[in-house]
Protein backbone atom coordinates (compact mmCIF):
# COMPACT_ATOMS: atom_id res chain seq x y z
CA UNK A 1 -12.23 -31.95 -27.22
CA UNK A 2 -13.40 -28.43 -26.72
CA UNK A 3 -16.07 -29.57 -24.23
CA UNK A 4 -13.68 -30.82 -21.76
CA UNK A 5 -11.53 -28.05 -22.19
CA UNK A 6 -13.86 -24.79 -21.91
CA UNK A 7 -15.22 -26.12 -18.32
CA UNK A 8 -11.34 -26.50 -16.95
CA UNK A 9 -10.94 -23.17 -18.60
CA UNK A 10 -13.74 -21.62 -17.02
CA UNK A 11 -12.78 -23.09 -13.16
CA UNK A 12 -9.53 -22.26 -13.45
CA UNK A 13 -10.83 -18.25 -14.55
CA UNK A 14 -13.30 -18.25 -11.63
CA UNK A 15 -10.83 -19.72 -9.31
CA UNK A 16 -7.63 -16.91 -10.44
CA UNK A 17 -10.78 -14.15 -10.20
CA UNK A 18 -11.57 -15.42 -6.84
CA UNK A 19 -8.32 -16.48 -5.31
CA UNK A 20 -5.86 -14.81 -6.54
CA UNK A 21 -7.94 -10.93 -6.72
CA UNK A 22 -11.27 -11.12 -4.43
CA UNK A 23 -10.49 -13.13 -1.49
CA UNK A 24 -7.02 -11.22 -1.23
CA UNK A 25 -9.14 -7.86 -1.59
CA UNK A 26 -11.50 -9.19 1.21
CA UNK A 27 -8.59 -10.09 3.74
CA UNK A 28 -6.61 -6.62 3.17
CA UNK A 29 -10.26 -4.74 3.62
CA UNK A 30 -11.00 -6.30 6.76
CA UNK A 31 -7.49 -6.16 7.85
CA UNK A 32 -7.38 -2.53 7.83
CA UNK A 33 -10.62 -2.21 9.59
CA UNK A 34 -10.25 -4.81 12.17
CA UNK A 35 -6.18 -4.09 12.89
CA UNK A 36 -5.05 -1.06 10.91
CA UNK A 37 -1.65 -0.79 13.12
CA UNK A 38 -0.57 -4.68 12.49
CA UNK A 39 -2.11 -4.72 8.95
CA UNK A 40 0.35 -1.28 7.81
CA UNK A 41 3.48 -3.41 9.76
CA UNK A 42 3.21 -2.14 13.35
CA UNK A 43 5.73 0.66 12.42
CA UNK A 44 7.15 3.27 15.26
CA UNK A 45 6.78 6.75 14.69
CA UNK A 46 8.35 9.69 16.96
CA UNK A 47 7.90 13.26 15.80
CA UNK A 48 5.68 12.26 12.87
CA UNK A 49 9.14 10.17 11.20
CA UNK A 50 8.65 6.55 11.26
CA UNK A 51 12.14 4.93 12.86
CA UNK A 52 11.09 1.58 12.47
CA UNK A 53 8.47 -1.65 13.11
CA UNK A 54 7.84 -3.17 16.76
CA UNK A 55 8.20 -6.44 14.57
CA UNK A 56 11.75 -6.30 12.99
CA UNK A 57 14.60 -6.19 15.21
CA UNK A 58 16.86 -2.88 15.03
CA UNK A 59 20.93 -3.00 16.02
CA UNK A 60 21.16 -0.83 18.85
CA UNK A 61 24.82 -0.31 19.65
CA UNK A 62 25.25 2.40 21.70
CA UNK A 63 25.88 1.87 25.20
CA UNK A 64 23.17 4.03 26.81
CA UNK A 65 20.67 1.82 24.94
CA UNK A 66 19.53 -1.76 25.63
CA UNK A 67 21.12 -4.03 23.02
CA UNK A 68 18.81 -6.63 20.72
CA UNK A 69 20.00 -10.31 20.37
CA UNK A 70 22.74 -10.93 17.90
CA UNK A 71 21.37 -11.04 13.84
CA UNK A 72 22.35 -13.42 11.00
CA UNK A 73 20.40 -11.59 8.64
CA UNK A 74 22.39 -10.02 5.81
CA UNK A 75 26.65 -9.57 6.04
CA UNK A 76 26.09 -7.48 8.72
CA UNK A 77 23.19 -8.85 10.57
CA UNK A 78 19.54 -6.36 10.58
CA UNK A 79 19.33 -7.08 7.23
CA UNK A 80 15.11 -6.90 7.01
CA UNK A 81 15.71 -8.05 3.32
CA UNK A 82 18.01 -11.13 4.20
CA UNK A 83 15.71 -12.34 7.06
CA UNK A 84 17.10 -15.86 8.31
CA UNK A 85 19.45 -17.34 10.52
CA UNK A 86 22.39 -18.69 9.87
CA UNK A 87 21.17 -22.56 10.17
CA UNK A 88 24.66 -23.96 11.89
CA UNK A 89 24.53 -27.00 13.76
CA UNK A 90 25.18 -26.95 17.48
CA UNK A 91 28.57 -28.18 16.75
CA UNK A 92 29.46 -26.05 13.46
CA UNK A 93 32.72 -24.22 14.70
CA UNK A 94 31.53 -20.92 13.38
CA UNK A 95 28.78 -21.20 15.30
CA UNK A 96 30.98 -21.66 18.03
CA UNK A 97 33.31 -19.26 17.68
CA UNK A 98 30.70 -16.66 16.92
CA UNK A 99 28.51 -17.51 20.13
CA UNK A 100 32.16 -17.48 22.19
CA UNK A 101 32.95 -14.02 20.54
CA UNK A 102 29.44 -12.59 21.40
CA UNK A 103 30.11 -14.05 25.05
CA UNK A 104 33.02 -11.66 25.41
CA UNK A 105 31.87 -8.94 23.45
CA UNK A 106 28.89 -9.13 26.35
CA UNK A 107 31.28 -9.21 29.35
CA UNK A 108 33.32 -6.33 27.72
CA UNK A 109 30.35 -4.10 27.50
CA UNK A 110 28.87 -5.44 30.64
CA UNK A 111 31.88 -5.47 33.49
CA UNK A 112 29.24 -4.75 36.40
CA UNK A 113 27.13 -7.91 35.34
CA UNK A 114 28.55 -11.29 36.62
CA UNK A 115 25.67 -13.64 36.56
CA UNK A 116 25.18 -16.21 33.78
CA UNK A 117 24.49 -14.79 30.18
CA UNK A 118 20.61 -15.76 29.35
CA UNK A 119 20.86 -17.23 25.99
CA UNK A 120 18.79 -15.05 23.65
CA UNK A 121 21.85 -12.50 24.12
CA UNK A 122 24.30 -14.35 22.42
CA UNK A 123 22.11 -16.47 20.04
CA UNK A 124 20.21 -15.55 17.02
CA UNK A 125 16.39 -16.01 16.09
CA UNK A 126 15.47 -17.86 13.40
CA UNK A 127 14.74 -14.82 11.37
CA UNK A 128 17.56 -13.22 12.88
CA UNK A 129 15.16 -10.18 13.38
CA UNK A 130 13.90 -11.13 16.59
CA UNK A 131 12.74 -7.65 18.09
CA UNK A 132 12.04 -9.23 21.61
CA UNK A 133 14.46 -10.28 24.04
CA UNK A 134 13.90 -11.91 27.46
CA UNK A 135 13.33 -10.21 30.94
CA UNK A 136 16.33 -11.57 32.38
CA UNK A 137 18.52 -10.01 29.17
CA UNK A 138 17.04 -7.04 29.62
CA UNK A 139 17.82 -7.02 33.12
CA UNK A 140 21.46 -8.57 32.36
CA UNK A 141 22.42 -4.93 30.20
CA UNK A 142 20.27 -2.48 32.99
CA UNK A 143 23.81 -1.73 34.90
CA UNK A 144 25.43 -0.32 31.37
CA UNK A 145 22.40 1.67 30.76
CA UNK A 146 22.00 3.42 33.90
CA UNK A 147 25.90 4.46 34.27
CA UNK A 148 25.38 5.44 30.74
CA UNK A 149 22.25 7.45 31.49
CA UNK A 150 23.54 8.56 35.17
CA UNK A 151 20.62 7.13 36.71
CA UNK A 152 20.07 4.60 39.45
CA UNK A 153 20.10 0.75 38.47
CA UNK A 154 16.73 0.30 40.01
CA UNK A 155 15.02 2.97 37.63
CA UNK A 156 16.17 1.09 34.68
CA UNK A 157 14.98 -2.28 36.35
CA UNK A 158 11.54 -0.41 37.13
CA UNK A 159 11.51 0.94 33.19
CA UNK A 160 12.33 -2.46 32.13
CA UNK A 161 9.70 -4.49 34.83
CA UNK A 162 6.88 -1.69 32.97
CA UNK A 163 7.85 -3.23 29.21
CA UNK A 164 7.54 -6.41 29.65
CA UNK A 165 4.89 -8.30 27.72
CA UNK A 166 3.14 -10.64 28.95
CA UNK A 167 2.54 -14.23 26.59
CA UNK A 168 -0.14 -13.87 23.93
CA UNK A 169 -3.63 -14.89 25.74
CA UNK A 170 -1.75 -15.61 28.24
CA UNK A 171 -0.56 -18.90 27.31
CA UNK A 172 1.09 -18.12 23.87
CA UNK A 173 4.91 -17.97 24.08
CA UNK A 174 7.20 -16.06 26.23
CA UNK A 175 6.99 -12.84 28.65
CA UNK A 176 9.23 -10.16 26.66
CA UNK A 177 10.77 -6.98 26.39
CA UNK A 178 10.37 -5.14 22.82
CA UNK A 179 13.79 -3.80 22.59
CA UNK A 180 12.71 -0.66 19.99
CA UNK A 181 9.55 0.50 22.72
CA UNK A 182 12.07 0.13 25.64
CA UNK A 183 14.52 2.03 24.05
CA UNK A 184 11.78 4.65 23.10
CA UNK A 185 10.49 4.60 26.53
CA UNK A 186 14.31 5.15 28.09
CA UNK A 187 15.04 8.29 25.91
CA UNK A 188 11.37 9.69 26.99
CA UNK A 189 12.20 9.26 30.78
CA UNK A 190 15.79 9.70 31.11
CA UNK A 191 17.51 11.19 27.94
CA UNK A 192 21.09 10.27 27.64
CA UNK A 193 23.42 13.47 28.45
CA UNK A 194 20.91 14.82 31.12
């Protein structure tokens, strides 16, 4: 009995030793060498302070700042320790009545805008910590943010034409527009108040 048993002991040592300590070892060490920023969770710092990851969506409610897309995460959405969405079907009523709610909440906010509301703006991810929206919803909020900031429409449009990323190798998703680097980028070149 004990020979069958000591060589399924053994393997299943070797394996948790090599598994489950060295390979995880070997993947952190060349992590930090090969991508330090993504490996330590592509977090923001200003003055030193860190104020948050380019990969988790932040709520941003303020009108002199570009808005993210709505977030089921947590009670209160931007919950980065609730990530998920809220899984209703595309008939569920509450999903109605939430995306109808966010469709006004939009046009209340956004009187000079009359064009149709791109979808990621009313619509949550499927982490609901999306920290990307789309061109076009960018775009959709620049009137708000300029007559909040005093400045002209088409410097926000410019700002918001410089952040947009283009897809991964260039085939790999979407273009976007990370809403924590655009907000960054807006207080840098226009501070609200000026």
């Amino acid at each position: 009995m004990w020979a069958q048993i000591m060589p399924a002991l053994r393997i299943k040592i070797f394996f948790t030793v090599l598994l489950g300590v060295i390979y995880p070892l070997a993947i952190t060490a060349i992590s930090q060498a090969i991508f330090p920023h993504q490996s330590n969770g592509s977090l923001v710092e200003v003055g030193g302070k860190v104020i948050g990851s380019e990969l988790i969506g932040q709520n941003f409610s303020k009108p002199q700042y570009f808005h993210p897309r709505p977030s089921a995460a947590g009670n209160d959405g931007y919950d980065p320790t609730s990530s998920g969405g809220s899984n209703f079907g595309p008939t569920n009523q509450k999903l109605i009545d939430r995306v109808k709610a966010d469709v006004a909440k939009f046009r209340k906010d956004n009187p000079d805008y009359d064009g149709p509301i791109p979808a990621d703006l009313v619509t949550t991810s499927a982490s609901g910590l999306d920290p990307d929206l789309s061109p076009d919803s960018a775009l959709a909020q620049a009137a708000r943010v300029a007559k909040a900031r005093g400045v002209s429409i088409e410097q926000i449009k410019q700002l918001v034409g410089q952040s947009v990323q283009a897809p991964d190798l260039g085939i790999l998703g979407e273009p976007r527009v990370n809403v924590l680097r655009l907000n960054l980028l807006l207080d840098r070149q226009y501070p609200a108040g000026r």
